[in-house]
N, C-alpha and C. Protein backbone atom coordinates (compact mmCIF):
# COMPACT_ATOMS: atom_id res chain seq x y z
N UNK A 1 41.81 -39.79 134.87
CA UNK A 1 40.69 -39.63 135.78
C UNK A 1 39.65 -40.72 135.55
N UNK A 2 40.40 -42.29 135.40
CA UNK A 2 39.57 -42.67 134.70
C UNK A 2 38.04 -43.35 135.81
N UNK A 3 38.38 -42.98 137.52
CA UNK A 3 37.54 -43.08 138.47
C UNK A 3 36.16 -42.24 138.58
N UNK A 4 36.25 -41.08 137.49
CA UNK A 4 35.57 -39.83 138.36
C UNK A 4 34.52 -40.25 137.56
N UNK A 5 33.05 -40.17 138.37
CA UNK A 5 31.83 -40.66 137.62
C UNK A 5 31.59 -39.41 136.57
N UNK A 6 32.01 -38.04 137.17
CA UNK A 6 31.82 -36.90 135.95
C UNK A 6 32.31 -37.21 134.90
N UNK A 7 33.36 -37.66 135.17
CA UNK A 7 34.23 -38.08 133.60
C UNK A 7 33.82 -39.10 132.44
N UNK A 8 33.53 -40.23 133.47
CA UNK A 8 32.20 -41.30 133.02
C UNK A 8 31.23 -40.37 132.48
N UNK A 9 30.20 -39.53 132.99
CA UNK A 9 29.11 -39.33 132.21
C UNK A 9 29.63 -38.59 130.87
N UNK A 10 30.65 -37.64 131.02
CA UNK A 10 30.84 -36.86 130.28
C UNK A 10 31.08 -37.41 129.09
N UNK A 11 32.19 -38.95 129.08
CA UNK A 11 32.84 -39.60 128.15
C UNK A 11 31.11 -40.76 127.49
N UNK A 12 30.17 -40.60 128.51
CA UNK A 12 29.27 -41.12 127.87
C UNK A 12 29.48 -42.91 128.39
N UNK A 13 29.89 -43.33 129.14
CA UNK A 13 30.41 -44.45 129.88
C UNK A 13 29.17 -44.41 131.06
N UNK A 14 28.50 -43.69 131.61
CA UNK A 14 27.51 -43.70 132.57
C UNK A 14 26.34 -43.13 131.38
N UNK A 15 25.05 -43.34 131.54
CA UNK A 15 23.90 -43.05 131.02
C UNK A 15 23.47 -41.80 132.05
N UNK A 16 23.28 -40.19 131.56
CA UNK A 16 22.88 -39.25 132.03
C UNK A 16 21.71 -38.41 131.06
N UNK A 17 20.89 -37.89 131.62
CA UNK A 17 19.75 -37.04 131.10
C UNK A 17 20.06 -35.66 130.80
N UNK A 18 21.04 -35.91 129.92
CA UNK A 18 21.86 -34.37 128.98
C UNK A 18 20.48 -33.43 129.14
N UNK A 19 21.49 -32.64 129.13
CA UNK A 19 20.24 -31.03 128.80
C UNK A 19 21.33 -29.99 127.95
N UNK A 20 22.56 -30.05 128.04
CA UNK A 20 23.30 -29.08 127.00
C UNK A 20 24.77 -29.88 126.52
N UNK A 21 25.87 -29.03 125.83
CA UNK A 21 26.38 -29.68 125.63
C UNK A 21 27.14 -29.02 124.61
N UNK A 22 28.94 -28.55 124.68
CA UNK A 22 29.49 -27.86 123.92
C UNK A 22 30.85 -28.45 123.97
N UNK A 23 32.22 -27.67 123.23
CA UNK A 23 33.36 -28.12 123.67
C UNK A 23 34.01 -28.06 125.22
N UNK A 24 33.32 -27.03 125.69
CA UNK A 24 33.86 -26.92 126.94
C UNK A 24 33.06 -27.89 127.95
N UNK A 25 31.43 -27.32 128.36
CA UNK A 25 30.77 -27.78 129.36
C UNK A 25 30.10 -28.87 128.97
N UNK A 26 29.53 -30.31 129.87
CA UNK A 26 28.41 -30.94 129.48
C UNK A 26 27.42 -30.89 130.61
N UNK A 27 26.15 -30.62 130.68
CA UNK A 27 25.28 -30.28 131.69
C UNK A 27 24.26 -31.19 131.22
N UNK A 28 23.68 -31.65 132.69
CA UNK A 28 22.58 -32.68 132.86
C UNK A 28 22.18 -32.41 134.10
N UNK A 29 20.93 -33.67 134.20
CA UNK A 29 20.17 -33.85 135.39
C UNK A 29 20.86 -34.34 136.58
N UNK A 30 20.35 -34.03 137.76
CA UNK A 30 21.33 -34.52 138.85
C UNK A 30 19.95 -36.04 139.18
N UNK A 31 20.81 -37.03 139.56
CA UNK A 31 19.75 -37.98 139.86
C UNK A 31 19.09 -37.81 141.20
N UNK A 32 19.13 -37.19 141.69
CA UNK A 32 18.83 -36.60 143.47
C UNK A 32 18.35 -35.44 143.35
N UNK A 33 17.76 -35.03 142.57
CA UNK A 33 17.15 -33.59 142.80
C UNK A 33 16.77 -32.89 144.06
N UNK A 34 17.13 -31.91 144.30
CA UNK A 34 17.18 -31.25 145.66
C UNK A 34 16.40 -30.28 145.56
N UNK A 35 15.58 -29.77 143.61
CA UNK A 35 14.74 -28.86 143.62
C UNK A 35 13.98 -29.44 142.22
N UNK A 36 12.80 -28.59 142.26
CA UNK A 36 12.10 -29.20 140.75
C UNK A 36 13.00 -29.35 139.24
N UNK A 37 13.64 -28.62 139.36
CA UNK A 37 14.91 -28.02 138.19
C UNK A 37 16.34 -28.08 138.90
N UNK A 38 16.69 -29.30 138.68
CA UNK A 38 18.41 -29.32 139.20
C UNK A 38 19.29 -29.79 138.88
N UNK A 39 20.06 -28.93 138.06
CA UNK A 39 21.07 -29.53 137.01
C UNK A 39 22.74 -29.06 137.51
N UNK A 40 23.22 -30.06 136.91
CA UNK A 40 24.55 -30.02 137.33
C UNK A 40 25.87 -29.61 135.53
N UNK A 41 26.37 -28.54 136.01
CA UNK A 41 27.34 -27.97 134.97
C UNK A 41 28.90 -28.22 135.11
N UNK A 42 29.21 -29.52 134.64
CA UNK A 42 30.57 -30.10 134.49
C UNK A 42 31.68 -29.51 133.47
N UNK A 43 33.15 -28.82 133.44
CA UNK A 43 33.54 -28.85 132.53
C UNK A 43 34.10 -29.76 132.15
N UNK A 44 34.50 -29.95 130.55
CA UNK A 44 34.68 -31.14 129.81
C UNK A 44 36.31 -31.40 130.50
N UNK A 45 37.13 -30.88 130.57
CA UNK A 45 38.19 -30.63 131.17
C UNK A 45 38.16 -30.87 132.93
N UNK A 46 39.35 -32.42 133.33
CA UNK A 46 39.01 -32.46 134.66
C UNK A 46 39.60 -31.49 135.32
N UNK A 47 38.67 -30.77 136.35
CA UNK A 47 39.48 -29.73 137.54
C UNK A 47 38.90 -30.62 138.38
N UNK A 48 39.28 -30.88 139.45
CA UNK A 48 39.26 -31.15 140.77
C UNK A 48 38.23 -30.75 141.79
N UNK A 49 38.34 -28.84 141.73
CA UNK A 49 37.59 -28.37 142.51
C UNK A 49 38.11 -26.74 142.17
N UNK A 50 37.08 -25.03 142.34
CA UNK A 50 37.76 -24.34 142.49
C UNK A 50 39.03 -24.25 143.07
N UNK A 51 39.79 -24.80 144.11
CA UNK A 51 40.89 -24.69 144.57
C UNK A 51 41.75 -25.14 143.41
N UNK A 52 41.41 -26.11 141.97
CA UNK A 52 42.72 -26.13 141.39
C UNK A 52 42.51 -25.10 140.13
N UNK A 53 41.60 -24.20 140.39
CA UNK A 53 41.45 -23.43 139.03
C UNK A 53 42.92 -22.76 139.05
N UNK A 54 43.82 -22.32 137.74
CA UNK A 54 44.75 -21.34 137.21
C UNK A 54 43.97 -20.36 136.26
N UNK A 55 44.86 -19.62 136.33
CA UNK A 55 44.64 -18.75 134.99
C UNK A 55 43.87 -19.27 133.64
N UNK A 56 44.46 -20.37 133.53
CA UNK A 56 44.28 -20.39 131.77
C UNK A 56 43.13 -21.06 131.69
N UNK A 57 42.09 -21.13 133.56
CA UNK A 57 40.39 -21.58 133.27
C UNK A 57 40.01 -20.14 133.07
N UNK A 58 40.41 -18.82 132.79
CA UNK A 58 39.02 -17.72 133.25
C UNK A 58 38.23 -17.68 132.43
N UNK A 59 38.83 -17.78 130.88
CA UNK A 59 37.88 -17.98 129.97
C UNK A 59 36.65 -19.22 130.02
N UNK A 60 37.25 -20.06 130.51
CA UNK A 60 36.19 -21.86 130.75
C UNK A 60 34.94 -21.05 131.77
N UNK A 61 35.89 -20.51 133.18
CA UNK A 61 34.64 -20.28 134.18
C UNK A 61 33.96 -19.02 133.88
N UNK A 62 33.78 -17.88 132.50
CA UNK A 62 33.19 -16.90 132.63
C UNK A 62 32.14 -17.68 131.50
N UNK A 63 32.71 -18.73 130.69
CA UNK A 63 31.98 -19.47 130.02
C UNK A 63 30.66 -20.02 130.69
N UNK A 64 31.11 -20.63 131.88
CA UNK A 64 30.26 -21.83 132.45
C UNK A 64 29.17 -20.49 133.60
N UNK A 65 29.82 -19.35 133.75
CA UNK A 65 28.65 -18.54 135.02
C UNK A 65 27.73 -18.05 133.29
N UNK A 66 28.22 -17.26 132.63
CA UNK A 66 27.61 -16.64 131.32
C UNK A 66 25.96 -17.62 131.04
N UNK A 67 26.67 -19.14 130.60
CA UNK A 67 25.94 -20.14 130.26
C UNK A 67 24.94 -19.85 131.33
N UNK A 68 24.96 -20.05 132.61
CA UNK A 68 23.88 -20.69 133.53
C UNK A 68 22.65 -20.29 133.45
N UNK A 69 22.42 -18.73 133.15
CA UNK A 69 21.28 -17.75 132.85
C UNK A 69 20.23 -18.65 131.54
N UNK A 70 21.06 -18.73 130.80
CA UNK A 70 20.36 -19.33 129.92
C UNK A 70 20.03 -20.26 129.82
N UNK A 71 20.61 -21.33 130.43
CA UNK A 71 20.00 -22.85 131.03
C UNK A 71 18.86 -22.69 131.69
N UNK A 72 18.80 -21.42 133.05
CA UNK A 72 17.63 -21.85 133.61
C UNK A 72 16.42 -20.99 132.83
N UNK A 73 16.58 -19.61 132.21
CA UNK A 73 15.47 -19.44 130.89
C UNK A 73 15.28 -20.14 130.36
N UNK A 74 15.76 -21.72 129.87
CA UNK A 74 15.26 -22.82 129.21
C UNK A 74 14.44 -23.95 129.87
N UNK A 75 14.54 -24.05 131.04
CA UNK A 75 14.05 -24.69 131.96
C UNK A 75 13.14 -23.58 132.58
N UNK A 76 11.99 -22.80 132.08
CA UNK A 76 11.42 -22.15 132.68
C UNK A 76 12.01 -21.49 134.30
N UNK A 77 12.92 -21.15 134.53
CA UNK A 77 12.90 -20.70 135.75
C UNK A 77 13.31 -18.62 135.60
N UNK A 78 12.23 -18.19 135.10
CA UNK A 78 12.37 -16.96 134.63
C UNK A 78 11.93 -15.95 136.26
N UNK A 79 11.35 -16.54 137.06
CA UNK A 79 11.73 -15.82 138.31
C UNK A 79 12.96 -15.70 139.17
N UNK A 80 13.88 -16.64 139.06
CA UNK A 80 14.92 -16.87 139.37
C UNK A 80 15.45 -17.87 139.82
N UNK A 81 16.89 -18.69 140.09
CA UNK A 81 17.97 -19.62 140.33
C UNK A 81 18.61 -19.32 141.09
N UNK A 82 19.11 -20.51 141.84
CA UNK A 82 20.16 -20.29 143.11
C UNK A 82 21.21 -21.56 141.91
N UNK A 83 22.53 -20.87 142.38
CA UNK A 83 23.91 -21.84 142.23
C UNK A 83 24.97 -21.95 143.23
N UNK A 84 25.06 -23.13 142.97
CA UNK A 84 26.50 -23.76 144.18
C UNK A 84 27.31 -24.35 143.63
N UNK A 85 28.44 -23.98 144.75
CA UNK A 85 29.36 -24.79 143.75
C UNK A 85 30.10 -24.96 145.39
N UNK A 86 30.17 -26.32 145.53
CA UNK A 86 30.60 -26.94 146.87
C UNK A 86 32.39 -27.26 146.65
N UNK A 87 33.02 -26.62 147.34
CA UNK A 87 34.75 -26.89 147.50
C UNK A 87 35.45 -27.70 148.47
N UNK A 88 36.23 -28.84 148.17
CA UNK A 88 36.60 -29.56 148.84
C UNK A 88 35.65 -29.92 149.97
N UNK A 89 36.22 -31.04 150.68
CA UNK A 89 35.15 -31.82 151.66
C UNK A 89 34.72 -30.92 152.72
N UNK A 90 35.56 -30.01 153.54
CA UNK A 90 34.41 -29.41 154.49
C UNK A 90 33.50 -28.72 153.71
N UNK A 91 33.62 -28.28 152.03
CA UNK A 91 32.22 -27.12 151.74
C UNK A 91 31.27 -28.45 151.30
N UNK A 92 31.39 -29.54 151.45
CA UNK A 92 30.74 -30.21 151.05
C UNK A 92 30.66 -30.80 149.88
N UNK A 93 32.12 -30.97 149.27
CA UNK A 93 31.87 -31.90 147.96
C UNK A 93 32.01 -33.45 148.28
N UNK A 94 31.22 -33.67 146.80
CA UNK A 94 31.28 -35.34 147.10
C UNK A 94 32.00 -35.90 145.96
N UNK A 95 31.78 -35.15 144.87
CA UNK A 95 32.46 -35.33 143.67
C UNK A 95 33.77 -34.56 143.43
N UNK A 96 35.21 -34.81 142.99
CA UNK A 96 35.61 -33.88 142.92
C UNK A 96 36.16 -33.75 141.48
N UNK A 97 34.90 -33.51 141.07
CA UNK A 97 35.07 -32.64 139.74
C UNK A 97 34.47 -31.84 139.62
N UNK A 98 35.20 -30.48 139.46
CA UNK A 98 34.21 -29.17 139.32
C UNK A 98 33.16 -28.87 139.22
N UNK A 99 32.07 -28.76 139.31
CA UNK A 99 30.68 -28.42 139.18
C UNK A 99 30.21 -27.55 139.70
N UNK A 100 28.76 -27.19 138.81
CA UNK A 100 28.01 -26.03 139.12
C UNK A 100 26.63 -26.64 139.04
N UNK A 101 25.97 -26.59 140.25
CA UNK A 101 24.59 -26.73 140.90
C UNK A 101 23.51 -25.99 140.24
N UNK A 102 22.57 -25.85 139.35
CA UNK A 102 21.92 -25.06 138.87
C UNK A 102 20.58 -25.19 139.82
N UNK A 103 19.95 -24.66 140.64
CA UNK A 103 18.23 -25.14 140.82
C UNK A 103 17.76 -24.09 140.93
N UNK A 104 15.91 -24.71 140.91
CA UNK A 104 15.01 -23.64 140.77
C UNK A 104 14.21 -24.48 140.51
N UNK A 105 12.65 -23.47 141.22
CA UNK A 105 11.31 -24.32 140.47
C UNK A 105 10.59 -24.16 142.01
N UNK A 106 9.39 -24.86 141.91
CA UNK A 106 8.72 -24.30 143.28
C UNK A 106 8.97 -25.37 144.30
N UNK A 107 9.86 -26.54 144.10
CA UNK A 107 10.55 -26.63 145.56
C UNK A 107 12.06 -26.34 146.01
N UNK A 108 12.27 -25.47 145.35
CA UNK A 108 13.25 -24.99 145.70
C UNK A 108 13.37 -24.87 147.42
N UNK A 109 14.87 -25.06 148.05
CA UNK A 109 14.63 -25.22 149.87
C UNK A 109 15.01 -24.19 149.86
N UNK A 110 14.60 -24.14 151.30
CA UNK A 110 15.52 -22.34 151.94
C UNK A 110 17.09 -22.67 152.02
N UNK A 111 17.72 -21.67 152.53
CA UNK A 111 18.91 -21.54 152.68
C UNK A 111 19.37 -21.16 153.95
């Protein structure tokens, strides 16, 4: 995957504004912020997109929803967070490496 800019940041080949960071997930800043607080949750492992999850992610993805709570309690967003997670090109991906959209904060947009 040696194209995918996720993979780049992850491998540390792109310069990103880390905020966590384990064997599984690496999470950072999105450079486009779409809200005051908007972070993006990559697993270290390339998937594609939900459509190529199997079985042997449930443990990775109960990992990566579990995590998110506590990312945005760290980032002050103790009123609450919206998450996305965009699938293949009509849901609107641009990247296709798995990710999870974290935002929140007081510009958060409508929906």
């Amino acid at each position: 995957m040696s194209e995918c800019i996720f993979c780049k940041i992850r491998d540390g080949e792109i310069p990103s504004d880390k905020v966590y960071e384990d064997d599984q997930v690496f999470v950072f800043r999105d450079i486009h912020p779409k809200a005051e607080v908007h972070l993006l949750m990559v697993p270290r492992e390339h998937i594609g997109s939900l459509n190529n999850l199997a079985p042997q992610h449930d443990g990775l993805v109960a990992h990566m929803l579990r995590l998110l709570p506590q990312l945005a309690r760290e980032q002050g967003l103790d009123d609450g967070f919206r998450t996305i997670i965009n699938t293949g090109k009509g849901g609107g991906q641009e990247v296709f490496h798995l990710h999870i959209h974290l935002l929140g904060g007081s510009d958060l947009p409508g929906f």
